[in-house]
N, C-alpha and C. Protein backbone atom coordinates (compact mmCIF):
# COMPACT_ATOMS: atom_id res chain seq x y z
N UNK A 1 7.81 5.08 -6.97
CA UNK A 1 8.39 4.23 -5.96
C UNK A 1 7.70 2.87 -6.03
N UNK A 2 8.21 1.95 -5.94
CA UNK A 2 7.90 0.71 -5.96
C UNK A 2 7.79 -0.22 -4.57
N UNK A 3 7.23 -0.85 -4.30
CA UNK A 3 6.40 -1.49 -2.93
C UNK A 3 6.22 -3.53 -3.27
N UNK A 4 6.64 -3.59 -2.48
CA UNK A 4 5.90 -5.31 -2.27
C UNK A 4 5.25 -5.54 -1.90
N UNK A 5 4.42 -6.30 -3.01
CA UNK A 5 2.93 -6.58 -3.06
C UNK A 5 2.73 -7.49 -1.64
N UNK A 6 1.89 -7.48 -0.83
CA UNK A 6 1.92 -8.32 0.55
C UNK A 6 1.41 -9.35 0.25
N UNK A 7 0.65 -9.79 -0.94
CA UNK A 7 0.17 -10.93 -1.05
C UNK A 7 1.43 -11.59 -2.06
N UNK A 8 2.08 -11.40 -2.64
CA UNK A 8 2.56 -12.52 -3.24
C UNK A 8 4.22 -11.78 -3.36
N UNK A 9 4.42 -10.89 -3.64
CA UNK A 9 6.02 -10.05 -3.26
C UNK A 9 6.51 -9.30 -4.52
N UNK A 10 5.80 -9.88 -5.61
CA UNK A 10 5.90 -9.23 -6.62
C UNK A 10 5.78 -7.43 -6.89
N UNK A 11 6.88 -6.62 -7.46
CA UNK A 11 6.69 -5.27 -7.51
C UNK A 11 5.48 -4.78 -7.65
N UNK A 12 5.24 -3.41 -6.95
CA UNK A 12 3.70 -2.92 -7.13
C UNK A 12 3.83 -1.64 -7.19
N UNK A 13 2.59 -0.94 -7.13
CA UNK A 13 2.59 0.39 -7.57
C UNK A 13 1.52 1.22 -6.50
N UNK A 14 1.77 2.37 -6.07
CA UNK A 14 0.55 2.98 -5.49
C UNK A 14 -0.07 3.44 -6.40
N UNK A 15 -1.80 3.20 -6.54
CA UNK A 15 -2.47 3.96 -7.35
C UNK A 15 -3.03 5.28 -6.70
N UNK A 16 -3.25 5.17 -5.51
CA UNK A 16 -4.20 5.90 -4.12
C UNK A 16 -3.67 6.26 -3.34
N UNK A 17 -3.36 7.45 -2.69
CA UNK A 17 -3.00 7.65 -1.27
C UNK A 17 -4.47 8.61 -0.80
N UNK A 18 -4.79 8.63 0.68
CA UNK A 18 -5.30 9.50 1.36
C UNK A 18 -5.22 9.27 2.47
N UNK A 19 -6.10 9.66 3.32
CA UNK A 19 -5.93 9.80 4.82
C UNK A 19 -7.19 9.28 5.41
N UNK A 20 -7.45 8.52 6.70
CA UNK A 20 -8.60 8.30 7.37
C UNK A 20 -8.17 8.06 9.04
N UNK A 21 -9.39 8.76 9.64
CA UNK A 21 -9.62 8.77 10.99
C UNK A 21 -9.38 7.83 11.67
N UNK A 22 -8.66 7.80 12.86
CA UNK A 22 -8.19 6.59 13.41
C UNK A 22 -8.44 6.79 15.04
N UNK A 23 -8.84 6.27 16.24
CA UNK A 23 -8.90 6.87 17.46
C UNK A 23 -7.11 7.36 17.71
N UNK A 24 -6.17 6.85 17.32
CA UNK A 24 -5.01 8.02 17.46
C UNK A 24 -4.75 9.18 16.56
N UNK A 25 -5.46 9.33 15.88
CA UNK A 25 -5.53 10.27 14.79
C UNK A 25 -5.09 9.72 13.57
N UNK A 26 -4.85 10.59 12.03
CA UNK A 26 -4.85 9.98 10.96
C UNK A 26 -4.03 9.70 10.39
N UNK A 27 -4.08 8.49 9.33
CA UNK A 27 -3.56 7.41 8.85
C UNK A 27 -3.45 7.08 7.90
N UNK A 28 -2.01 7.73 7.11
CA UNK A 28 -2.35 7.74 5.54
C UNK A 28 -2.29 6.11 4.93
N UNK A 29 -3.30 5.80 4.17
CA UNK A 29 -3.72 4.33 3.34
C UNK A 29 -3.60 4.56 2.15
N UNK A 30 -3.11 3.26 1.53
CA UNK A 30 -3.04 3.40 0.23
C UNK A 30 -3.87 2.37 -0.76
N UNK A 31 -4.03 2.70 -2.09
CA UNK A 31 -4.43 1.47 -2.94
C UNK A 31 -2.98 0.73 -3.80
N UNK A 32 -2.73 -0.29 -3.78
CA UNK A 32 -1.58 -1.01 -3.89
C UNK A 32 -1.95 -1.80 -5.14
N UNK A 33 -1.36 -1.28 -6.24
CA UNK A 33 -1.65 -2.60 -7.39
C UNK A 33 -0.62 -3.36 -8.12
N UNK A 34 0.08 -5.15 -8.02
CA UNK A 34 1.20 -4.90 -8.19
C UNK A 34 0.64 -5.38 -9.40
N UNK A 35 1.98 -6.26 -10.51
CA UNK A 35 1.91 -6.33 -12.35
C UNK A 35 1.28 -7.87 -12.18
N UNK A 36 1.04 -8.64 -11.25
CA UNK A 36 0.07 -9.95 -10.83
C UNK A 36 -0.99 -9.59 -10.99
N UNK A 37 -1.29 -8.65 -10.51
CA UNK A 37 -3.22 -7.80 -11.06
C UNK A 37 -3.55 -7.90 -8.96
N UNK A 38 -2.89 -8.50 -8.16
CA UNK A 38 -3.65 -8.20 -6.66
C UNK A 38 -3.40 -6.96 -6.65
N UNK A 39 -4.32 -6.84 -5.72
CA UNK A 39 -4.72 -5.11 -4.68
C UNK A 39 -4.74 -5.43 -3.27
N UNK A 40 -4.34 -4.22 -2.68
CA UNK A 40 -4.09 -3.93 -1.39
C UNK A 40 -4.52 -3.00 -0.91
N UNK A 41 -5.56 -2.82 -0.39
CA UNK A 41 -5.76 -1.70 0.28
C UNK A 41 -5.31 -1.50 2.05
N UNK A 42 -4.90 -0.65 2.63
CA UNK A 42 -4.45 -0.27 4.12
C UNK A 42 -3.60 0.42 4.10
N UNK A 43 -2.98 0.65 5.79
CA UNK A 43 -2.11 1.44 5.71
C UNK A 43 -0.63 1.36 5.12
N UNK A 44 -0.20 2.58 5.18
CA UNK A 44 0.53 3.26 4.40
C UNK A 44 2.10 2.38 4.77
N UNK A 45 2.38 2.46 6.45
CA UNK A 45 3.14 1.85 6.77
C UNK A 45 3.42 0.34 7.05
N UNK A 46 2.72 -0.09 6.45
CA UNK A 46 2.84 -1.76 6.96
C UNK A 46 3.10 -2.23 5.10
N UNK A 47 3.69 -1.55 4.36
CA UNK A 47 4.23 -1.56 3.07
C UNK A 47 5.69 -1.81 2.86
N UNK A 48 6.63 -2.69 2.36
CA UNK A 48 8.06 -2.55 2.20
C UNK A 48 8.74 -1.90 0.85
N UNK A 49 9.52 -1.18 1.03
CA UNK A 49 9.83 -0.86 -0.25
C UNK A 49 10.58 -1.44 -0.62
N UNK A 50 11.05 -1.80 -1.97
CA UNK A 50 11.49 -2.26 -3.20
C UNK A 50 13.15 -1.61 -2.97
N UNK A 51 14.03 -2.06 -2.84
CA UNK A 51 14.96 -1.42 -3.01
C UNK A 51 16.02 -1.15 -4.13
């Protein structure tokens, strides 16, 4: 699945998914790398997909 990179919009890729503790409970985050070479790390949902 493919994602827009938040820094520049260019297609990206998840390299990472897992999960971390949140005071509402947990929150899957990802590592985001698009073909520009930026990274993204955070959550899972604040990602758009590529359609």
């Amino acid at each position: 699945m493919l994602f827009d990179c938040p820094e520049c919009g260019l297609p990206a890729t998840v390299t990472t998914r897992g999960q971390l503790p949140s005071t509402s409970g947990r929150v899957e985050h990802v590592d985001v790398r698009c073909v520009a070479d930026h990274r993204f790390i955070g959550p899972a949902d604040s990602l758009r997909v590529l359609l």
